[in-house]
Protein backbone atom coordinates (compact mmCIF):
# COMPACT_ATOMS: atom_id res chain seq x y z
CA UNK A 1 11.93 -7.60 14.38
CA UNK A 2 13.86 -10.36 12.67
CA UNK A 3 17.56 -11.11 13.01
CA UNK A 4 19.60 -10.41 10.62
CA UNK A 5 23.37 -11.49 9.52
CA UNK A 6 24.05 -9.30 6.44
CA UNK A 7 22.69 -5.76 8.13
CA UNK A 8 25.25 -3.02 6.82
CA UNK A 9 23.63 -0.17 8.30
CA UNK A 10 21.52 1.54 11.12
CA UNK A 11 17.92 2.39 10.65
CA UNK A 12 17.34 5.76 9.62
CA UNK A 13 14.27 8.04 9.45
CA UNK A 14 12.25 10.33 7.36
CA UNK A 15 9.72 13.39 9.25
CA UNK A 16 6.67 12.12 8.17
CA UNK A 17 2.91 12.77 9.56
CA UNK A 18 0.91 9.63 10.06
CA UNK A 19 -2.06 11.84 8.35
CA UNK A 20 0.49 12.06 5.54
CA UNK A 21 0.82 8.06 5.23
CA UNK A 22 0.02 5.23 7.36
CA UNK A 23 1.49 2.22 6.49
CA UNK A 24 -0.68 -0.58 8.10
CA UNK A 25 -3.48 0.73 5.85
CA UNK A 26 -1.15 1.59 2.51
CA UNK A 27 0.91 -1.66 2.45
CA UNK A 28 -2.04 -3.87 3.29
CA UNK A 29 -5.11 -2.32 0.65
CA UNK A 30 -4.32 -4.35 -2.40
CA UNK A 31 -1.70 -1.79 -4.15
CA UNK A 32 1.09 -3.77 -3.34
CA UNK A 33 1.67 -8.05 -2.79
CA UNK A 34 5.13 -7.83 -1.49
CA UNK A 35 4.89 -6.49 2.08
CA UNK A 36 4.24 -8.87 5.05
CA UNK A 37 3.94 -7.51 9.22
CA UNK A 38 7.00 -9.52 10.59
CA UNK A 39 6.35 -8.12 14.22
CA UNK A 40 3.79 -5.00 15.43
CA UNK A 41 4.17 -2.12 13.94
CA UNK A 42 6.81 -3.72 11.48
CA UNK A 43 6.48 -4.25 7.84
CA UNK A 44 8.90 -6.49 5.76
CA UNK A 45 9.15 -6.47 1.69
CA UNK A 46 10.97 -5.70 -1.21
CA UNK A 47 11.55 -2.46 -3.42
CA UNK A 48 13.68 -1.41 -6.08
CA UNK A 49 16.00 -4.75 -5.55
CA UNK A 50 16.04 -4.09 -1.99
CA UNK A 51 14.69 -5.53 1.08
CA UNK A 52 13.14 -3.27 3.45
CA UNK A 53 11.78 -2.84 6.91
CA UNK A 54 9.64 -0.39 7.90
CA UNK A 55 7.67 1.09 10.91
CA UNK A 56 6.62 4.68 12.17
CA UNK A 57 6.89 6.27 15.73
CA UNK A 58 5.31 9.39 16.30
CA UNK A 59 5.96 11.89 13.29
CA UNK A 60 8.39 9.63 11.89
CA UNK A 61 9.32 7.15 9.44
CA UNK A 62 11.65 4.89 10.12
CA UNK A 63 13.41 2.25 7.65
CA UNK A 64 16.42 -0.19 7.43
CA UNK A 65 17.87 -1.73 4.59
CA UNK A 66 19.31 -5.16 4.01
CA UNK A 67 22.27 -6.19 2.02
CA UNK A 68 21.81 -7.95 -0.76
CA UNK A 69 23.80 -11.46 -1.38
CA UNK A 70 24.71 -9.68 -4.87
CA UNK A 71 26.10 -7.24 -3.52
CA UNK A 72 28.35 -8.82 -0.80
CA UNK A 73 29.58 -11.21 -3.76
CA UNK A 74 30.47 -8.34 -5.68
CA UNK A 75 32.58 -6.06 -3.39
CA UNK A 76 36.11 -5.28 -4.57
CA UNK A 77 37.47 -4.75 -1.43
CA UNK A 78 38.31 -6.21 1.92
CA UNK A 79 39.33 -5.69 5.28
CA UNK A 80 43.00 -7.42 4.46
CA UNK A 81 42.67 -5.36 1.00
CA UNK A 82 42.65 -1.46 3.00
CA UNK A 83 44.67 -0.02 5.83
CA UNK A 84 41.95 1.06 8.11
CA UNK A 85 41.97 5.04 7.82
CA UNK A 86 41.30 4.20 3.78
CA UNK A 87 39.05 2.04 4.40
CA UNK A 88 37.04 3.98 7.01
CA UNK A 89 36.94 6.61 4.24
CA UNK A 90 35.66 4.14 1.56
CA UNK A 91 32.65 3.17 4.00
CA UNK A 92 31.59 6.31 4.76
CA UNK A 93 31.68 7.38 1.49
CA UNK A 94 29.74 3.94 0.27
CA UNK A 95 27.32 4.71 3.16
CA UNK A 96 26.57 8.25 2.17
CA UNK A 97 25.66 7.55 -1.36
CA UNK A 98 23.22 4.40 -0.47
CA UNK A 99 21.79 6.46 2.43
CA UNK A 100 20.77 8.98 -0.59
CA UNK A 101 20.02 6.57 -2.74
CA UNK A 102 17.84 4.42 -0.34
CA UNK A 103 15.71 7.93 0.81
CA UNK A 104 15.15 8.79 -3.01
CA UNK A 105 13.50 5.09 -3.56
CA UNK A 106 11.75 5.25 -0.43
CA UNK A 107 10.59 9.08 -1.39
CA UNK A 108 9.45 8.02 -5.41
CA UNK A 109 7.91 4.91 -3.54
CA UNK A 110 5.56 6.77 -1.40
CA UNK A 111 5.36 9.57 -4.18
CA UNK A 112 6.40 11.82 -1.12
CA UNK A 113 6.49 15.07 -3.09
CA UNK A 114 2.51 15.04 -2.80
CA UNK A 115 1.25 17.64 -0.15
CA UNK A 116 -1.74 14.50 0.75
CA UNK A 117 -2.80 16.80 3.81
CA UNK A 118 -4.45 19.26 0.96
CA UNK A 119 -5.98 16.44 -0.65
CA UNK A 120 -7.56 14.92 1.98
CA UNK A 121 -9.09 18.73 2.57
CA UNK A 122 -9.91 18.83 -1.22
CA UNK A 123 -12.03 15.97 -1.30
CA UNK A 124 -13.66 16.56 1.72
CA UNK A 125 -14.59 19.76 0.51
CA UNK A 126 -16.04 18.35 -2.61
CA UNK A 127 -17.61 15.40 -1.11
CA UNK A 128 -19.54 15.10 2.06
CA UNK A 129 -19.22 11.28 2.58
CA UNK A 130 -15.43 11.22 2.02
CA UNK A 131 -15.14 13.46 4.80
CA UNK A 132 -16.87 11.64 7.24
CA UNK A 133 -14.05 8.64 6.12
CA UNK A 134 -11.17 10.91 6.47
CA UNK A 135 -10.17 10.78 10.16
CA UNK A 136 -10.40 7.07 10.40
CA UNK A 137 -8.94 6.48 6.82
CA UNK A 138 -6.01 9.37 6.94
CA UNK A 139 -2.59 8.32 5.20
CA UNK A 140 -4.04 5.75 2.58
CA UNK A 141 -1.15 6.89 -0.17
CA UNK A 142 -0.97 5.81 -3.67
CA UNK A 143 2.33 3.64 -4.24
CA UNK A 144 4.54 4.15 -7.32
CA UNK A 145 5.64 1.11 -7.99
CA UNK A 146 7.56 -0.24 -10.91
CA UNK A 147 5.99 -1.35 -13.91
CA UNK A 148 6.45 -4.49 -14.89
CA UNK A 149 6.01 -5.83 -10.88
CA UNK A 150 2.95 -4.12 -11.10
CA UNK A 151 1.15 -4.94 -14.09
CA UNK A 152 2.12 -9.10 -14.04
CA UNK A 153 1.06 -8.78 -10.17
CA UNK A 154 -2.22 -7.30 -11.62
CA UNK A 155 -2.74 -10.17 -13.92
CA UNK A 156 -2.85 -12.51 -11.00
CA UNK A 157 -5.81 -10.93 -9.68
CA UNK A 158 -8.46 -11.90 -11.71
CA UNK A 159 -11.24 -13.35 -10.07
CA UNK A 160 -8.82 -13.62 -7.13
CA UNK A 161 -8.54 -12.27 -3.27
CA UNK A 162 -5.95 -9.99 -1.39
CA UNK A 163 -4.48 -12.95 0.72
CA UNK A 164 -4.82 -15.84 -2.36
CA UNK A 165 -3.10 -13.05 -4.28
CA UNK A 166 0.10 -12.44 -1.95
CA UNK A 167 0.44 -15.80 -2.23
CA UNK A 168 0.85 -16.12 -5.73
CA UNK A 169 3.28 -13.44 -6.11
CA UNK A 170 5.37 -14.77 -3.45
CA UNK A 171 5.46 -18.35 -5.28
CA UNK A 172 6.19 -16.12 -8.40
CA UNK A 173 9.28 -14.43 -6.84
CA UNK A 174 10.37 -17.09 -5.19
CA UNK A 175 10.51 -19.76 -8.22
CA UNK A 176 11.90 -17.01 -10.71
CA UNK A 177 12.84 -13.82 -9.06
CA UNK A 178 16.81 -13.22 -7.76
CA UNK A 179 17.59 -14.47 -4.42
CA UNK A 180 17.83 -11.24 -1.79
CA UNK A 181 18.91 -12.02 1.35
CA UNK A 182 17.87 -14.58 4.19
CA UNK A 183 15.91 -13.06 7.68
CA UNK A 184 15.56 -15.83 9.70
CA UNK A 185 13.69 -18.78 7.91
CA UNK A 186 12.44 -16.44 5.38
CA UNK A 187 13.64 -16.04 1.99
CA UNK A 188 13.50 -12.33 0.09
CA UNK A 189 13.78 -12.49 -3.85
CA UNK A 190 13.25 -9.85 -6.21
CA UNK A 191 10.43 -9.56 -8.78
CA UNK A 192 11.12 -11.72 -11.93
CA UNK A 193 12.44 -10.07 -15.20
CA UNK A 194 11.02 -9.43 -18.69
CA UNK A 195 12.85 -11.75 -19.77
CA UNK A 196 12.48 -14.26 -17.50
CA UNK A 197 8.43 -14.36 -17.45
CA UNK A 198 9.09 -14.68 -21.03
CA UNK A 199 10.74 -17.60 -21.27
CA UNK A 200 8.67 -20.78 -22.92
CA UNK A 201 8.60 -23.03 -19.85
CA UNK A 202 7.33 -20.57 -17.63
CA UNK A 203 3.55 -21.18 -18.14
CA UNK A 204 3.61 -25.08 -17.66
CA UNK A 205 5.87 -23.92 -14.60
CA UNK A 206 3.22 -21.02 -13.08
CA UNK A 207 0.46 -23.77 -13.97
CA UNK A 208 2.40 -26.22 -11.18
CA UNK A 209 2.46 -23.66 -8.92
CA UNK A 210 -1.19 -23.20 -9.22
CA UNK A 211 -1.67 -20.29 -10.93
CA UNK A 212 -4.42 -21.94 -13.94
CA UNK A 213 -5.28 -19.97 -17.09
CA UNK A 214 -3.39 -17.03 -15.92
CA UNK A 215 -0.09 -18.54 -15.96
CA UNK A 216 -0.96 -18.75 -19.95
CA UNK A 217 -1.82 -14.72 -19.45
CA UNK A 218 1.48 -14.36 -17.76
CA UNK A 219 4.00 -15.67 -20.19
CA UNK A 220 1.97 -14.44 -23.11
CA UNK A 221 1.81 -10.45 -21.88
CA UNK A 222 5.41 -10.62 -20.91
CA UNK A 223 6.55 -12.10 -24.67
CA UNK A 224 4.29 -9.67 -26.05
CA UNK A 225 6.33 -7.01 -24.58
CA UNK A 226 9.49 -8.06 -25.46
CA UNK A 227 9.04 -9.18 -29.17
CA UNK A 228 6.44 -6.16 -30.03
CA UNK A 229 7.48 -3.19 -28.23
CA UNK A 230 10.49 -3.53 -25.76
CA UNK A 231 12.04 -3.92 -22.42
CA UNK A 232 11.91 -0.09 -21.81
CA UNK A 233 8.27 0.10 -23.35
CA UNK A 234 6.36 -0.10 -19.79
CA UNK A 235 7.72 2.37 -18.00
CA UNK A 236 7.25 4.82 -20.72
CA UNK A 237 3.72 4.73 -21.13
CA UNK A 238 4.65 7.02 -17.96
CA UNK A 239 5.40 9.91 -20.69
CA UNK A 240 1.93 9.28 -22.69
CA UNK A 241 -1.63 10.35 -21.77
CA UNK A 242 -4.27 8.37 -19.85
CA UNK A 243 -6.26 7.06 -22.53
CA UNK A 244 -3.28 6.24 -24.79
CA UNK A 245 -1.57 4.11 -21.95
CA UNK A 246 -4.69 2.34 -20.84
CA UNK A 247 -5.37 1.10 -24.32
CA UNK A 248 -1.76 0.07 -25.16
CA UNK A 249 -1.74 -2.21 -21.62
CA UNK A 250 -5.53 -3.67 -22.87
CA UNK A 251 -3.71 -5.31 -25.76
CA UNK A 252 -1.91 -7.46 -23.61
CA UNK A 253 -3.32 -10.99 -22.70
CA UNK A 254 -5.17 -10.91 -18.99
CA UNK A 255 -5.33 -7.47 -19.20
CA UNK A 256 -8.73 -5.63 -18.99
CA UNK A 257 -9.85 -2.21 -18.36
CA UNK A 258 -9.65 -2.68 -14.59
CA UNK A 259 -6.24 -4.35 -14.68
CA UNK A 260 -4.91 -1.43 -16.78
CA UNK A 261 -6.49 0.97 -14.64
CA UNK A 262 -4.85 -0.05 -11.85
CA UNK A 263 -1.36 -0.16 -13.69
CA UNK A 264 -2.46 3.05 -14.73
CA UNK A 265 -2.81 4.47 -11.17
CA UNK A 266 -0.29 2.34 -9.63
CA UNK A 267 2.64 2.32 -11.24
CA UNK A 268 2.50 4.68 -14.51
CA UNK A 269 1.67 8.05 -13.41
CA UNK A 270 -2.10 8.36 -13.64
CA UNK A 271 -3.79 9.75 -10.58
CA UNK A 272 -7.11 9.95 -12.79
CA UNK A 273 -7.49 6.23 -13.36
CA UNK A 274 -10.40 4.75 -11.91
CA UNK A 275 -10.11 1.04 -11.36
CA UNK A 276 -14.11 -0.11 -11.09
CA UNK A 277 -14.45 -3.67 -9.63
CA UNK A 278 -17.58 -4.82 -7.91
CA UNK A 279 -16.51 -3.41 -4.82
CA UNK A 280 -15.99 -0.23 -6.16
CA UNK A 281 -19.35 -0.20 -8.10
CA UNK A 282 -21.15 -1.21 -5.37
CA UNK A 283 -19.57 1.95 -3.15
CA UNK A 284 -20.87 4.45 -6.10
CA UNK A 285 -24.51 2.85 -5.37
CA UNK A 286 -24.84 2.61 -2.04
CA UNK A 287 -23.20 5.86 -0.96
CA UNK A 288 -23.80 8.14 -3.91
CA UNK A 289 -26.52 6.56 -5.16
CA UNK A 290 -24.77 6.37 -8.77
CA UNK A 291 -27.46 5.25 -11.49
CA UNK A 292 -25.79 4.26 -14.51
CA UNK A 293 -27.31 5.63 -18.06
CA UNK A 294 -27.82 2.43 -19.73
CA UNK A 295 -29.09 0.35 -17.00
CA UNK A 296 -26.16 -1.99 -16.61
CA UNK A 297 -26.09 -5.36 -14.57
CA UNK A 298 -22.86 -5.74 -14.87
CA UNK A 299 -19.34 -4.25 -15.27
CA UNK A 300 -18.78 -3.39 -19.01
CA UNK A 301 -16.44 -0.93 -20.20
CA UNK A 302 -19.37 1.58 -20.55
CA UNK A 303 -20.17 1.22 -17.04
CA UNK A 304 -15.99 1.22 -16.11
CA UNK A 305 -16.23 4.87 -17.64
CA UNK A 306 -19.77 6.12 -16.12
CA UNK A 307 -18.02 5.06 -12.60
CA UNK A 308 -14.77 6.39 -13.73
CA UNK A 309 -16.16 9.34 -15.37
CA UNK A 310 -18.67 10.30 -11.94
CA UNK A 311 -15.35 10.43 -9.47
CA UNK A 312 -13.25 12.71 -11.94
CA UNK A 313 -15.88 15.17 -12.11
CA UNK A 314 -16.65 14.39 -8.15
CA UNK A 315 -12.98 14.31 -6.78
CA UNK A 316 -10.83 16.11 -9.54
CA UNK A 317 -7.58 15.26 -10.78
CA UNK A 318 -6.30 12.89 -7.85
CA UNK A 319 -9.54 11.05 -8.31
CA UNK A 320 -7.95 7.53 -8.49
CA UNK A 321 -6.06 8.61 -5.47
CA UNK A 322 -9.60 9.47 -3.28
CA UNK A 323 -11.05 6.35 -4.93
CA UNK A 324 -8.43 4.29 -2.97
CA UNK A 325 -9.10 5.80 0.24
CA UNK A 326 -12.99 4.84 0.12
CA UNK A 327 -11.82 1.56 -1.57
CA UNK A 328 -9.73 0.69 1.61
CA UNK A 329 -12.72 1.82 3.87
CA UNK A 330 -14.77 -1.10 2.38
CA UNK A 331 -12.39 -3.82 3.21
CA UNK A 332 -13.04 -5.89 5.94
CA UNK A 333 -10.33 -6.29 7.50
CA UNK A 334 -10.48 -2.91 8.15
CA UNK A 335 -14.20 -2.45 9.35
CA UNK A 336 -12.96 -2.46 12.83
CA UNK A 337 -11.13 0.99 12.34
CA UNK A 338 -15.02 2.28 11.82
CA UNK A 339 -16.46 1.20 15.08
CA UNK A 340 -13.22 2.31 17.37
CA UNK A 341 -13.99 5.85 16.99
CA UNK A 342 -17.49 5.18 18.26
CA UNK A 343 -16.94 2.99 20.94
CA UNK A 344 -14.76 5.61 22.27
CA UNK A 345 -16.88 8.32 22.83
CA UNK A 346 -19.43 5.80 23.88
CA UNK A 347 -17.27 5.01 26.72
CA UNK A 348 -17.02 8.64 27.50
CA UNK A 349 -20.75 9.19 27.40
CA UNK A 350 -21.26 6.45 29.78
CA UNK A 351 -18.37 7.67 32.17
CA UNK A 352 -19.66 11.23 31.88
CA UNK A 353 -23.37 9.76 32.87
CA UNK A 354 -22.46 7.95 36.11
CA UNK A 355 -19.99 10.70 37.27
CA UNK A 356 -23.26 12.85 36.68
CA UNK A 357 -25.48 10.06 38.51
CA UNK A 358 -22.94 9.67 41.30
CA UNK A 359 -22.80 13.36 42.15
CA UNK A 360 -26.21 13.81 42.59
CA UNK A 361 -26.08 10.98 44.87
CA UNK A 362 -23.15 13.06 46.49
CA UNK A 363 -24.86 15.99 46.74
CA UNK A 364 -27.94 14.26 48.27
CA UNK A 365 -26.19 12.68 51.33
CA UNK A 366 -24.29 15.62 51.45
CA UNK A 367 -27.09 17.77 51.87
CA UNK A 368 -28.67 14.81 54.14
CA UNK A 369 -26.02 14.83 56.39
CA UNK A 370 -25.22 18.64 56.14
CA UNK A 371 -21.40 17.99 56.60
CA UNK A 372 -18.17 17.70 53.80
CA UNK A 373 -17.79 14.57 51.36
CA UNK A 374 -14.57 12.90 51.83
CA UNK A 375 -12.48 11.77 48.74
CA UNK A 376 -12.82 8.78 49.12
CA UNK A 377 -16.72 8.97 49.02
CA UNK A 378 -16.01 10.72 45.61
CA UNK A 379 -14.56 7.90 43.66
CA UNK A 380 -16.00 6.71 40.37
CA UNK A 381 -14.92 4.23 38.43
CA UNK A 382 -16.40 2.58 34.94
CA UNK A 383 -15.50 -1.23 34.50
């Protein structure tokens, strides 16, 4: 865990199933380029202005909350400033409404007011091959994350990786975004405004940072925004259908119909979306044998609906939701997960088969001799 000089409060915890969300496999997937594992178990990043920690122990999940520099520059009152029965009232009051402010974030984060358990059972119902997946791959929640972090964080990913990615995004927040607060060596900033991606000199400064033809993307979409539709215009293509939202993000510069899927699914509301990327295409081949209709080689927007289209009608509603799960499952950082499962019972056979071997051989001598086996003779062991 890191240190920390600005802490104002003790962690606190939410009852939460691991089969209902694990967080080594939802914060690490590709939803989300803000979280980092600062020790075992732990998991560092930011969220609605806030920097978070988070980590889960048995049915639990536990969080803590830094203070923002913001916010210690803005209090209005001091130790000096209150006799100490008022101010023990004014802190516990303060520390009531962030507690219930902080566990309504976390809960819209996480999207918490989804019964996942039932999904998981859904799909496996529908689909033999997700439920094979769903043991190893339990907890693999969709994030609802704000819009304009998601879609600009979206934009960075063409023809990109997970790790290149996270590093982009951190360069982005850390040139532009509000300063946070400081854990150790490590500086936390918020995602960058509308209006600050906007500004003119921010694609020659994205392009020094090394971001290439999508810094142009970047600075464009976010202008875009702002002159044509509106700082509030993003988060309420929440409030409009599928379709309607998907084609209002493709009119924005570095934005395709995978890029708006994912905004779709991500951050806007759309548990039908159906991001289709290579390695999703190549999934629908290999383990549902998908054939598309007009023989495509590669990923057109006719083929991005086939794909899309076969999982709704496959998984149902929450189809962008499943999609993730078997999306995670191809990752390879994660191919390990496959084989533990295995290798466990593997070690069991093999136990089970020289504990068999070995008490024949007991009950040989036994008989042999015709008198009791000590203990000690009885000891198996597998190295």
């Amino acid at each position: 865990m890191a240190n920390l000089s600005l802490g104002r409060q003790i962690w606190r915890s939410l009852e939460l199933t691991r089969s209902e969300l694990r967080l080594e496999l939802t914060l690490a997937c590709g939803q989300s380029f803000r979280w980092r594992e600062t020790a075992e178990g732990h998991w560092t990043g930011v969220m609605g202005g806030r920097v978070w920690t988070l980590t889960q122990l048995e049915n639990r999940l536990w969080y803590y909350v830094y203070e923002n520099q913001q916010d210690l520059a803005h209090r209005t009152w001091t130790e000096e400033d209150c006799e100490p029965e008022i101010k023990y009232k004014v802190d516990v009051k303060a520390e009531g409404h962030a507690y219930r402010e902080e566990e309504k974030l976390l809960r819209n984060y996480f999207q918490l007011n989804v019964n996942f358990e039932e999904l998981y059972k859904d799909w496996g119902e529908r689909d033999p091959h997700f439920k094979k997946l769903a043991d190893t791959f339990s907890g693999v929640r969709m994030l609802r994350q704000d819009p304009t972090e998601c879609l600009f964080s979206f934009i960075c990913t063409s023809n990109n990786h997970i790790s290149r990615i996270q590093g982009m995004v951190e360069r982005l927040c850390q040139t532009l975004g509000t300063k946070l607060c400081q854990l150790d060596e490590t500086s936390y900033h918020d995602f960058p405004t509308l209006s600050t991606l906007a500004e003119s000199n921010v694609e020659a400064c994205l392009r020094d940072l090394g971001f290439g033809y999508r810094a142009k993307f970047l600075q464009q979409s976010a202008k875009t925004v702002l002159d044509f539709h509106g700082p509030n215009w993003l988060s309420g293509l929440r409030n409009v259908p599928y379709q309607e939202a998907r084609d209002a993000l493709r009119t924005l510069s570095g934005v395709g119909t995978k890029v708006a899927d994912c905004v779709c699914l991500m951050s806007l509301d759309k548990p039908e979306a159906v991001p289709v990327d290579t390695h999703v295409w190549q999934i629908a081949k290999r383990d549902y044998k998908f054939v598309s209709c007009h023989g495509q080689k590669t990923i057109t927007d006719k083929l991005h609906r086939e794909i899309g289209d076969f999982f709704r009608n496959l998984w149902g509603p929450y189809a962008g939701w499943a999609q993730s799960v078997l999306f995670c499952s191809d990752l390879k950082k994660f191919q390990n997960l496959k084989q533990t499962p295995v290798t466990k019972n593997l070690k069991r056979e093999i136990k089970c088969e020289e504990d068999t071997v070995q008490s024949k051989i007991i009950k040989q001598e036994n008989n042999k001799n015709k008198r009791p086996v000590s203990n000690k003779n009885t000891k198996t062991s597998v190295k």
